[in-house]
N, C-alpha and C. Protein backbone atom coordinates (compact mmCIF):
# COMPACT_ATOMS: atom_id res chain seq x y z
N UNK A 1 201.88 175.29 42.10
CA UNK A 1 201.88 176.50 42.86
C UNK A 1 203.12 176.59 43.73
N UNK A 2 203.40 175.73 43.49
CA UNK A 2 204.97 175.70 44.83
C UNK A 2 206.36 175.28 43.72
N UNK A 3 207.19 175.78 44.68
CA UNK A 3 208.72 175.43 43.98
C UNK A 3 208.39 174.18 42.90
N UNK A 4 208.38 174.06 42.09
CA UNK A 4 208.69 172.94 40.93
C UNK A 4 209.81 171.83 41.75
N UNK A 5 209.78 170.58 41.93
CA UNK A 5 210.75 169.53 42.30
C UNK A 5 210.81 168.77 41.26
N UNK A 6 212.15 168.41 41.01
CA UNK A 6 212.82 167.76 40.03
C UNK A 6 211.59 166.24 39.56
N UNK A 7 211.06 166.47 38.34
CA UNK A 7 210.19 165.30 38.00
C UNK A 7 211.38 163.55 37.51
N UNK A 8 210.80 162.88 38.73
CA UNK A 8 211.49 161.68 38.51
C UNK A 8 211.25 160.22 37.66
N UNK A 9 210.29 160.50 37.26
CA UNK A 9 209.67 159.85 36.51
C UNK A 9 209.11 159.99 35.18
N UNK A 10 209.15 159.11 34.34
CA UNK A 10 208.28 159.15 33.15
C UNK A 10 206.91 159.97 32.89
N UNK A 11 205.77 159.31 33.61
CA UNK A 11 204.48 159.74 34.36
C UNK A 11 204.18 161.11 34.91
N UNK A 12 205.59 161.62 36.00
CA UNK A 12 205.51 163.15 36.23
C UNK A 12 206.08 163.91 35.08
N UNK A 13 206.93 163.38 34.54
CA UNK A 13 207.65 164.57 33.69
C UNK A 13 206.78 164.44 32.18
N UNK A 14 205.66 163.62 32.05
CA UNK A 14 204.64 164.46 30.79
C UNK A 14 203.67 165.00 31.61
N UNK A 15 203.02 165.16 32.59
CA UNK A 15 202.62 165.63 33.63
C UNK A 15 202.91 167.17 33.54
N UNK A 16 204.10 167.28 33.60
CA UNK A 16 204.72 168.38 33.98
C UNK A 16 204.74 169.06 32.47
N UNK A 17 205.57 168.47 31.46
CA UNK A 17 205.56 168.92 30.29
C UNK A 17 204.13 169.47 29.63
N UNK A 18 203.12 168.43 30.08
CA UNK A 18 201.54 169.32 29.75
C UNK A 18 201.33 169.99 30.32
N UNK A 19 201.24 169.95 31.47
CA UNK A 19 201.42 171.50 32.64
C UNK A 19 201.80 172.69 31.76
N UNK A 20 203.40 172.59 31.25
CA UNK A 20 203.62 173.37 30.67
C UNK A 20 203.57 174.35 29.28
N UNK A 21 202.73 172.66 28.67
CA UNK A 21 202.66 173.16 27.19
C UNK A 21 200.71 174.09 27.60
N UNK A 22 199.78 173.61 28.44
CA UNK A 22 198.45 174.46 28.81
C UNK A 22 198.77 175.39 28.89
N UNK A 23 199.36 175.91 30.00
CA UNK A 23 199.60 177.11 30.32
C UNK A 23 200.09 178.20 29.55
N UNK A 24 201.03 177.22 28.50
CA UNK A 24 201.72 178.32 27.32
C UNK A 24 200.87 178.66 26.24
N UNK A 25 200.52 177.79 25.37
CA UNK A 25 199.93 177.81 24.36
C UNK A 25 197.89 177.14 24.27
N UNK A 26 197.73 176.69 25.74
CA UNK A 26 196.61 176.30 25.67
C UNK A 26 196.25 174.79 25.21
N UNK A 27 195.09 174.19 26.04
CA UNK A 27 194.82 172.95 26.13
C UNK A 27 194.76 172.34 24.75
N UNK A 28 194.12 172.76 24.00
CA UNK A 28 193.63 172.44 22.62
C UNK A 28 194.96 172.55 21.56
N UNK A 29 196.04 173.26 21.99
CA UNK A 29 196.79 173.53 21.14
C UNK A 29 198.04 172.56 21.30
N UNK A 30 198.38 171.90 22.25
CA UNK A 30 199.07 170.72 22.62
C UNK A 30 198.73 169.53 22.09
N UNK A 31 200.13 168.86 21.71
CA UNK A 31 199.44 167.15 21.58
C UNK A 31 200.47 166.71 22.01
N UNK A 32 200.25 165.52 21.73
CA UNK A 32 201.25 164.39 22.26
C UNK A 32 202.52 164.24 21.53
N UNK A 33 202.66 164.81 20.36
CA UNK A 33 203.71 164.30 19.80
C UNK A 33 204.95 165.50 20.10
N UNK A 34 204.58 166.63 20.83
CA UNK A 34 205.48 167.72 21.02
C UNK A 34 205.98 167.36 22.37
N UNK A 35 205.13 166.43 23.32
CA UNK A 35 205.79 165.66 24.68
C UNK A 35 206.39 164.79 24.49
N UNK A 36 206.50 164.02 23.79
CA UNK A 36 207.21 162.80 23.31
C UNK A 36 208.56 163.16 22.51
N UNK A 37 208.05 164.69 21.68
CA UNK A 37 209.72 164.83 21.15
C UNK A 37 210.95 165.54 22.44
N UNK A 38 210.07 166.11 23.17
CA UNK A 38 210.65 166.51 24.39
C UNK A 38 211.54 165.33 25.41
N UNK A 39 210.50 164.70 25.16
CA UNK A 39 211.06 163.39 26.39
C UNK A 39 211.59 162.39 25.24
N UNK A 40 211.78 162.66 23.55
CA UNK A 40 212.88 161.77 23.27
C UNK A 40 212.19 160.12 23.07
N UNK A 41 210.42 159.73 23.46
CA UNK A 41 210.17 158.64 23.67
C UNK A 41 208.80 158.83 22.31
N UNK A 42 208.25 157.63 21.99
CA UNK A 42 207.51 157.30 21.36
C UNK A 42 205.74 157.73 21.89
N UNK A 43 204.93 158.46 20.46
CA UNK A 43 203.45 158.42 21.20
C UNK A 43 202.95 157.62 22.09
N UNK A 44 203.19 156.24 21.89
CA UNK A 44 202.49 155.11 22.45
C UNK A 44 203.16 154.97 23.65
N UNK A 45 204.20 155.83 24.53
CA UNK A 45 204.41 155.74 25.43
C UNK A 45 203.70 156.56 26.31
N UNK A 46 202.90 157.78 25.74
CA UNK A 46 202.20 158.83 26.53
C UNK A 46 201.07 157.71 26.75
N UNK A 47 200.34 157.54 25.52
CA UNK A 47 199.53 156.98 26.01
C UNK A 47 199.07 155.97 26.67
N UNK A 48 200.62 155.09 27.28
CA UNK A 48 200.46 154.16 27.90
C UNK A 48 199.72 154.28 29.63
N UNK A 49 200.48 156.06 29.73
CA UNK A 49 200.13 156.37 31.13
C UNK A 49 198.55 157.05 30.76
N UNK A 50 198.72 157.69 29.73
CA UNK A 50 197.32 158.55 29.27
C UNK A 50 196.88 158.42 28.20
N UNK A 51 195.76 157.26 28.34
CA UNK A 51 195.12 157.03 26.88
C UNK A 51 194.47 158.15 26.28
N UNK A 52 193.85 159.02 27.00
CA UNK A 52 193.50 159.86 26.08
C UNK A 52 193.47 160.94 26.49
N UNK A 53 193.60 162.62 26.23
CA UNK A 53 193.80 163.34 26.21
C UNK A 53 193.19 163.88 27.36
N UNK A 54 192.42 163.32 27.91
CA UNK A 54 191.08 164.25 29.21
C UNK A 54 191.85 163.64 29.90
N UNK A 55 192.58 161.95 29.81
CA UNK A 55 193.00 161.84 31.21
C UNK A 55 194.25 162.23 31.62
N UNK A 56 195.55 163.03 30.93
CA UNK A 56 195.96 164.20 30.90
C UNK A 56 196.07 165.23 31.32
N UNK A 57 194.83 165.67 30.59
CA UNK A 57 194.24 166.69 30.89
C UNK A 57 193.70 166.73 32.74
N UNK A 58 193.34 165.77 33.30
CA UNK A 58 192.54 165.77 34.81
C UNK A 58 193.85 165.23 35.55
N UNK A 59 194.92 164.88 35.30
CA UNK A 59 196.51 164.85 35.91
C UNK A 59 196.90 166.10 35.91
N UNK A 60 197.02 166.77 34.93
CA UNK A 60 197.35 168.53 35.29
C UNK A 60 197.04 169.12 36.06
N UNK A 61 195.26 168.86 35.80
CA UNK A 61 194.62 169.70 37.08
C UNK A 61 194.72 169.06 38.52
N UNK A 62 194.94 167.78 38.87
CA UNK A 62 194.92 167.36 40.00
C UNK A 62 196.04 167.46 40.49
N UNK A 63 197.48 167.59 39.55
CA UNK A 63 198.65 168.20 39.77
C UNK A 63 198.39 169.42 40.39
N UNK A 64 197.60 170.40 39.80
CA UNK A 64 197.50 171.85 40.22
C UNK A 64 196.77 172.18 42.09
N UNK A 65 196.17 171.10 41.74
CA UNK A 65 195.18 170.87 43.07
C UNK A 65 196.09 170.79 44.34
N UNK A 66 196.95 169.57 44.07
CA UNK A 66 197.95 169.02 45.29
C UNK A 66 198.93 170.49 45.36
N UNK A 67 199.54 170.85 44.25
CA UNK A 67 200.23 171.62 44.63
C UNK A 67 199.85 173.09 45.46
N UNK A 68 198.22 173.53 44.84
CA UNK A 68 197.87 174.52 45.96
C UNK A 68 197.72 174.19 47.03
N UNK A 69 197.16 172.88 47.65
CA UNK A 69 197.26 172.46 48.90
C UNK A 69 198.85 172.44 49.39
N UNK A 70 199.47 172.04 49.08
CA UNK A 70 201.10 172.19 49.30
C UNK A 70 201.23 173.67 49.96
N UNK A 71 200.82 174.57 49.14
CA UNK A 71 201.42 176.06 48.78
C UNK A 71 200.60 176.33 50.62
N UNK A 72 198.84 176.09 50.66
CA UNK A 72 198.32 176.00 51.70
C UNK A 72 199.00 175.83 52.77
N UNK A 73 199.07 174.58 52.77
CA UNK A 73 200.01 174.42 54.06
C UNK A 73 201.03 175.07 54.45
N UNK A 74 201.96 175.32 53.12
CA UNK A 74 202.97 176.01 53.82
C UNK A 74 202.64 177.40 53.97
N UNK A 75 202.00 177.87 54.03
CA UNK A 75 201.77 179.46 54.24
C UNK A 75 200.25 179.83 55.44
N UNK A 76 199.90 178.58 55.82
CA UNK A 76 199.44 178.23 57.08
C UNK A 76 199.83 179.68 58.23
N UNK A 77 200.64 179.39 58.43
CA UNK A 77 200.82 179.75 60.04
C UNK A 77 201.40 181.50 59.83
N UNK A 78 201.52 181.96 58.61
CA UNK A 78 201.38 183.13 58.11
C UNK A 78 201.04 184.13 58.33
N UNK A 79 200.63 185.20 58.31
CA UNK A 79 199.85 186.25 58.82
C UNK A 79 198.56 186.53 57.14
N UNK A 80 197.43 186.84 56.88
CA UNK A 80 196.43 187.02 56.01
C UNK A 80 197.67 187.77 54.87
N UNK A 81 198.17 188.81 55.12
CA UNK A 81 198.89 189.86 54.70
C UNK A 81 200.02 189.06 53.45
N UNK A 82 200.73 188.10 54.52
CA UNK A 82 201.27 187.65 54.04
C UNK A 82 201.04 186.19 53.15
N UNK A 83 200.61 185.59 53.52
CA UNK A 83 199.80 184.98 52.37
C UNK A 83 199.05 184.99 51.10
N UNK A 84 198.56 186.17 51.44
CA UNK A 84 198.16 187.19 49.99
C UNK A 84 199.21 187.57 48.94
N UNK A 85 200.24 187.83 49.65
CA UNK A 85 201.72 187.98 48.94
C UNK A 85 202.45 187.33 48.10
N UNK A 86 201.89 185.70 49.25
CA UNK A 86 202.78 184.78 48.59
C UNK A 86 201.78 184.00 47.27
N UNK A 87 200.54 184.11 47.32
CA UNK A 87 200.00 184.37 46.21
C UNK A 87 199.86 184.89 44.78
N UNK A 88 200.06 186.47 44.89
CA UNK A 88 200.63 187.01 44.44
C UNK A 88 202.19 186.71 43.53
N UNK A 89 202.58 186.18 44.42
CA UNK A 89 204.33 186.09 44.05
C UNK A 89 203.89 184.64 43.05
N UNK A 90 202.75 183.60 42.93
CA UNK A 90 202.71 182.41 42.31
C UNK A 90 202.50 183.42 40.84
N UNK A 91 201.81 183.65 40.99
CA UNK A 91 200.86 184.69 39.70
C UNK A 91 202.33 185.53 39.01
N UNK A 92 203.12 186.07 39.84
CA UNK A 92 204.13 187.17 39.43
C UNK A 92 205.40 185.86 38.66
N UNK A 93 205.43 184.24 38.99
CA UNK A 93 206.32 183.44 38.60
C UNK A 93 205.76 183.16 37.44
N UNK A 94 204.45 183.08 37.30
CA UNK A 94 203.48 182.88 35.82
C UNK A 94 204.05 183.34 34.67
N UNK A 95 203.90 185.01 34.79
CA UNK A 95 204.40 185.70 33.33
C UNK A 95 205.71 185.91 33.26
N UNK A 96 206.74 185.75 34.90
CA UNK A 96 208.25 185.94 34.30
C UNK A 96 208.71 184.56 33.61
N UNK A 97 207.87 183.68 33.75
CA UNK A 97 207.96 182.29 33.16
C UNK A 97 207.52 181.67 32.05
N UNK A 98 207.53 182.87 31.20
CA UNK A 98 206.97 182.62 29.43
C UNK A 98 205.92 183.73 29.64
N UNK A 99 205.39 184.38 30.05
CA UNK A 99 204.06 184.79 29.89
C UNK A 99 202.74 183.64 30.08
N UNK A 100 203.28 183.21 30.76
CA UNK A 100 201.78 181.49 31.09
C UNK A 100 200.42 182.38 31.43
N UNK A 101 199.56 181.10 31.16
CA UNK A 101 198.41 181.83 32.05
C UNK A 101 198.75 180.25 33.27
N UNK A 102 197.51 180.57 34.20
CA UNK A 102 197.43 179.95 35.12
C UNK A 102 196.57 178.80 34.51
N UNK A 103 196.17 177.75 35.99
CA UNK A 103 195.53 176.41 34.86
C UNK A 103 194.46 176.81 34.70
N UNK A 104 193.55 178.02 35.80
CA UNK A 104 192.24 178.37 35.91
C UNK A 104 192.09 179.07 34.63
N UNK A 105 193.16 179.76 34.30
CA UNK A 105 192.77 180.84 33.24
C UNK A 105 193.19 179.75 31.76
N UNK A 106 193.87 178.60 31.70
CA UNK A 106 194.07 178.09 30.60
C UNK A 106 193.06 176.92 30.32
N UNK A 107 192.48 176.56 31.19
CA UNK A 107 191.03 175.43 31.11
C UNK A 107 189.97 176.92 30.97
N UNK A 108 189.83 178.03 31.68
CA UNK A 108 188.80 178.52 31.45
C UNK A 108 188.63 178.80 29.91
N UNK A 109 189.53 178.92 29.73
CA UNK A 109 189.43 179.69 28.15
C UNK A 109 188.65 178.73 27.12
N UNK A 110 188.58 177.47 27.49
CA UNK A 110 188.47 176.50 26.47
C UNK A 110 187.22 175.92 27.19
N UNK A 111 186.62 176.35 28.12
CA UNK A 111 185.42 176.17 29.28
C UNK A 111 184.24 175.33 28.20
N UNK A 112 183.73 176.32 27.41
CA UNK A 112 182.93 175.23 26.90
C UNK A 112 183.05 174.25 25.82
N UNK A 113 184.45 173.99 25.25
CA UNK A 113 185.13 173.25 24.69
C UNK A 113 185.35 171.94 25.28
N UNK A 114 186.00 172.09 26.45
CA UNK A 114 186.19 170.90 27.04
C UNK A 114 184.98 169.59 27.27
N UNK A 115 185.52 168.57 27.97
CA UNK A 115 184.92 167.60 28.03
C UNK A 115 183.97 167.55 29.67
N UNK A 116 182.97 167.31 30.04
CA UNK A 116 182.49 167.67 31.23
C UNK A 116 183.06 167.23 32.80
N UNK A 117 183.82 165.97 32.43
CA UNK A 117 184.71 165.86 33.28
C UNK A 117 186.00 166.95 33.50
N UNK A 118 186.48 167.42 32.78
CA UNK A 118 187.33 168.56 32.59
C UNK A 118 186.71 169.53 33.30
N UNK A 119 185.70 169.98 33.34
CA UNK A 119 184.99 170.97 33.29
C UNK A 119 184.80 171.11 35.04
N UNK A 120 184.37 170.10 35.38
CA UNK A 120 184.08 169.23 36.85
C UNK A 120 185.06 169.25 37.78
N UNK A 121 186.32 169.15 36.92
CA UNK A 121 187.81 169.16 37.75
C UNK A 121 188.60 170.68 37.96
N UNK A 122 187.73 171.10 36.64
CA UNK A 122 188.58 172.46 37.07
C UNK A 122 187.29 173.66 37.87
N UNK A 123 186.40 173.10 38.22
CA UNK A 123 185.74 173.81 39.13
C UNK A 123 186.03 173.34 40.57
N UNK A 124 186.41 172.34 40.67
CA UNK A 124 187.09 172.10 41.90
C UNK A 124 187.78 172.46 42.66
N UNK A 125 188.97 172.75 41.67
CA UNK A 125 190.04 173.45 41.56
C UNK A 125 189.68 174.96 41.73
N UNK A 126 188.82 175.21 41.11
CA UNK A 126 188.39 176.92 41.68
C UNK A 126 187.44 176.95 43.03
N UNK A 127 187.35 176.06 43.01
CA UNK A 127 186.72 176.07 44.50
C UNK A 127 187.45 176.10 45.85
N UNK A 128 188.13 175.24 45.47
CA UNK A 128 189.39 175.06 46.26
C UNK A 128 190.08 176.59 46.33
N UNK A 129 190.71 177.19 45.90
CA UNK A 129 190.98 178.20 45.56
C UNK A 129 190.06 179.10 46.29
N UNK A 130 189.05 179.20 46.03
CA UNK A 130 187.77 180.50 46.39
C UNK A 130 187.79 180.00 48.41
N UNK A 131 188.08 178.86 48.33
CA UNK A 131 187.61 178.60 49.73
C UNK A 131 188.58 178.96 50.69
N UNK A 132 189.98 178.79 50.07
CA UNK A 132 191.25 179.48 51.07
C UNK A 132 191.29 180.56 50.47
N UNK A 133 191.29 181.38 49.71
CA UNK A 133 191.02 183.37 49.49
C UNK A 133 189.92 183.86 50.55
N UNK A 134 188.72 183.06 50.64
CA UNK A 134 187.50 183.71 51.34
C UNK A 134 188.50 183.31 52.93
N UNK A 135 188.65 182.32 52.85
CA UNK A 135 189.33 182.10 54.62
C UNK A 135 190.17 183.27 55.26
N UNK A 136 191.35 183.27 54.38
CA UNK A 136 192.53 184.36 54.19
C UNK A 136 191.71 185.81 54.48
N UNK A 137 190.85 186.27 53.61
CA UNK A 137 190.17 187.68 53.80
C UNK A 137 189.39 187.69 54.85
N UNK A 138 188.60 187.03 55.06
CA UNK A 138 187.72 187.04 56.70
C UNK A 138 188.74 187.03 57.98
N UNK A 139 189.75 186.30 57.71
CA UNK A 139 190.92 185.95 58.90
C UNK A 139 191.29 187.73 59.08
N UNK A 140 191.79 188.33 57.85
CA UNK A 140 192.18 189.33 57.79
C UNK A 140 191.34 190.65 58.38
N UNK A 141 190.09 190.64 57.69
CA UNK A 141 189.23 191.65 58.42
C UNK A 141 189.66 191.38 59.79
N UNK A 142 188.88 190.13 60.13
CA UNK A 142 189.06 190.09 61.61
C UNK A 142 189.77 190.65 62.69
N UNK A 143 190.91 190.41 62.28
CA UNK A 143 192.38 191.37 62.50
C UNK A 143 192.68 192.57 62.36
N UNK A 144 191.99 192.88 61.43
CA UNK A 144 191.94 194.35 61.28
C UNK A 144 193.32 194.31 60.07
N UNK A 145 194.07 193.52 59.63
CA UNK A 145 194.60 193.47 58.66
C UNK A 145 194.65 194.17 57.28
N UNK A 146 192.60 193.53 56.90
CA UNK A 146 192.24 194.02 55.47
C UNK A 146 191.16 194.68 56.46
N UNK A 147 190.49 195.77 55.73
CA UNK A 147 189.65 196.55 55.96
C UNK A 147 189.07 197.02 54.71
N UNK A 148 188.33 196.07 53.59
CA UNK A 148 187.87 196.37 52.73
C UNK A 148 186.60 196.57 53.31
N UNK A 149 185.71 196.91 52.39
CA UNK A 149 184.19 196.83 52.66
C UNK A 149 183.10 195.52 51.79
N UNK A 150 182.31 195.72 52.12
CA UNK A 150 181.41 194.44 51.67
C UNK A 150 182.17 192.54 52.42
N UNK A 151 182.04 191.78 51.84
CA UNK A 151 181.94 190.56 52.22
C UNK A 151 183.48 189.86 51.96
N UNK A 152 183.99 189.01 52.36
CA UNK A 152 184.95 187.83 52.07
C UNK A 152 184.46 187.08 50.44
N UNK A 153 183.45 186.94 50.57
CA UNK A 153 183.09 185.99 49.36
C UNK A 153 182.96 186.48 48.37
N UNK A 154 182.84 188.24 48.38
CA UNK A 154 182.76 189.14 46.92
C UNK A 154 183.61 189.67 46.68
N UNK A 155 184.84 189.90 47.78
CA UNK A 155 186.43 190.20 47.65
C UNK A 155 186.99 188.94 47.27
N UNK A 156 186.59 187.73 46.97
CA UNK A 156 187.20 186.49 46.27
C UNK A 156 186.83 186.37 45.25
N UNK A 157 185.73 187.08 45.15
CA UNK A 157 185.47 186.64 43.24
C UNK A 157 186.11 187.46 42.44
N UNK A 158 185.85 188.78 43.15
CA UNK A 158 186.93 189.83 42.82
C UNK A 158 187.84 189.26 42.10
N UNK A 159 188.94 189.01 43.21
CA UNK A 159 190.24 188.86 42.98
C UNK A 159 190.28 187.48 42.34
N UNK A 160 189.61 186.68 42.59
CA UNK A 160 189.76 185.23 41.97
C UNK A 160 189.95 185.48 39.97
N UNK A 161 188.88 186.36 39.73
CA UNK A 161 188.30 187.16 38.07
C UNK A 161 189.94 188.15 37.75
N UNK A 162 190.51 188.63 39.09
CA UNK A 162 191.47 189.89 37.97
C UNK A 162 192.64 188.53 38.28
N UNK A 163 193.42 188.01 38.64
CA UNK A 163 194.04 187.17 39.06
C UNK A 163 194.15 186.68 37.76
N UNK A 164 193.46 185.91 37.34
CA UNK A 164 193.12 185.24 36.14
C UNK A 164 193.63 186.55 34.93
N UNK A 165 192.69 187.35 35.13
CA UNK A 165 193.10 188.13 33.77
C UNK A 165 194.20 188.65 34.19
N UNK A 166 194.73 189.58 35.52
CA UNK A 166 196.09 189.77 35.10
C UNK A 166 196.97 189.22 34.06
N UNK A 167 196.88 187.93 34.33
CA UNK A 167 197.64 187.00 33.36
C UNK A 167 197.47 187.79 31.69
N UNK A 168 196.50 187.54 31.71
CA UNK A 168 196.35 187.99 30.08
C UNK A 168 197.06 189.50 29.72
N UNK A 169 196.60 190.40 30.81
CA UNK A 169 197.16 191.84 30.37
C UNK A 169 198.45 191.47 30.94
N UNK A 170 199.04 191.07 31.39
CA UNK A 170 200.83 190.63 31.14
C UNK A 170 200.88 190.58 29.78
N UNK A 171 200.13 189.37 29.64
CA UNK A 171 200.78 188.83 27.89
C UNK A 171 200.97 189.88 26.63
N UNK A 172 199.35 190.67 26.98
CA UNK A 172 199.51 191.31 25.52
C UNK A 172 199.91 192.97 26.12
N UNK A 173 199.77 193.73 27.16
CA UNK A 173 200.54 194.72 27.62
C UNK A 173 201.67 194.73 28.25
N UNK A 174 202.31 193.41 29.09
CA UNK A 174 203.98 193.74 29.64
C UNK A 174 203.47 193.73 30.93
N UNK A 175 204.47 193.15 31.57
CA UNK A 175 204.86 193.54 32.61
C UNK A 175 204.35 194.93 33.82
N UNK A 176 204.73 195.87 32.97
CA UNK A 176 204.10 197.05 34.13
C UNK A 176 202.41 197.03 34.02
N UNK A 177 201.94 196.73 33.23
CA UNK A 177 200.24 196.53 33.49
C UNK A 177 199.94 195.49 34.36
N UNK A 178 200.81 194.62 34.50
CA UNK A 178 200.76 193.19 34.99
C UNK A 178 200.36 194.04 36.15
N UNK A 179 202.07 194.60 36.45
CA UNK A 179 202.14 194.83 37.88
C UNK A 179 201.21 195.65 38.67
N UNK A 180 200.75 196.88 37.91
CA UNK A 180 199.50 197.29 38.03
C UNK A 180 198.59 196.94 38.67
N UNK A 181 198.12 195.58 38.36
CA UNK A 181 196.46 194.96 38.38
C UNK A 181 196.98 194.21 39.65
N UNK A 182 198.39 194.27 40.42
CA UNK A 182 198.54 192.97 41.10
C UNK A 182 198.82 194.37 42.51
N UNK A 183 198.89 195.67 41.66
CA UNK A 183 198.94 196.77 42.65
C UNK A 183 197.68 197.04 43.10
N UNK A 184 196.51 196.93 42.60
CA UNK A 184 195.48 197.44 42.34
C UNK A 184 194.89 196.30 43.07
N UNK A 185 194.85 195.13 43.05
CA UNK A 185 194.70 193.87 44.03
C UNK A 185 195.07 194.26 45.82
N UNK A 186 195.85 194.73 45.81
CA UNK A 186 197.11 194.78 47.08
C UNK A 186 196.06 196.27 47.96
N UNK A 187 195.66 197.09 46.85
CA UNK A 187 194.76 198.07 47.52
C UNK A 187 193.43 197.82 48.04
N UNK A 188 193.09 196.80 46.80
CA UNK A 188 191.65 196.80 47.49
C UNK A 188 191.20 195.96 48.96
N UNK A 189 192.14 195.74 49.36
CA UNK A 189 191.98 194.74 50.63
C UNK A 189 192.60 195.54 52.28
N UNK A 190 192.91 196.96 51.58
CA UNK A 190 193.31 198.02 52.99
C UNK A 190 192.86 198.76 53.00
């Protein structure tokens, strides 16, 4: 969720490379031998750090985890308004960046595919998520900021559900639908 920093290691940079291959093409559609031709090194080196594919797979997401906490912190001392923005702006780096989905929207897709630990980690991860959106929107009412109607917790599922699909209507409509749904986000909270 935050600036990308140069991966220094072996360990981060298939990390990162699965990061990248989920998001593009999806969990199931990745293997090991398209990270390994990337990084130039042998299968049996992925799996030295990751024997098997879930545990991988739960480095991505716990990658994804630290980095929204990262993103958290730094957008802390913020105003609701603006934090929403900078949100926004993670989601808007998504599709100018291949058309990705996010990790929520690239584990969801494969939701009952996955393995239950998978499953476990990336609800976490949406939890996490749901719990600083609901914070952010209550902070905001409060303030008089957002002035939606109904609750914090049903303006997060809301947005937690189009967030996610934005992504998708990027992919297969472009850009201006994208922007649309991320306009249409930006309204419902004034």
């Amino acid at each position: 969720m935050k600036t990308p920093r140069p991966l220094s290691n072996t360990r981060e940079k298939i990390v990162g490379l699965a990061q990248n291959y989920i998001q593009g093409i999806g969990y199931h559609s990745f293997n090991y031998r398209q990270i390994a031709a990337d990084l130039s090194i042998k299968n049996a080196s992925i799996h030295h750090y990751f024997p098997a594919k879930d545990d991988l797979g739960l480095a991505v997401i716990e990658q994804a985890k630290t980095d929204f906490t990262a993103f958290t912190e730094s957008s802390a001392s913020k105003a609701p308004t603006d934090r929403v923005e900078a949100l926004l702006g993670i989601y808007q780096r998504y599709l100018e960046d291949g058309r990705k989905l996010c990790i929520v929207g690239s584990f969801g897709a494969c939701y009952q595919d996955i393995s239950p630990s998978l499953q476990a980690a990336i609800d976490s991860h949406v939890a996490q998520i749901a719990t600083w959106l609901t914070g952010t929107f209550a902070e905001g009412l409060q303030t008089g900021e957002f002035t939606f109607k109904g609750t914090a917790e049903a303006m997060t599922s809301g947005w937690t559900s189009t967030l996610v699909g934005s992504l998708n209507i990027g992919r297969t409509h472009g850009a201006k639908a994208f922007e649309q749904t991320l306009d249409y986000l930006r309204q419902s909270i004034r």
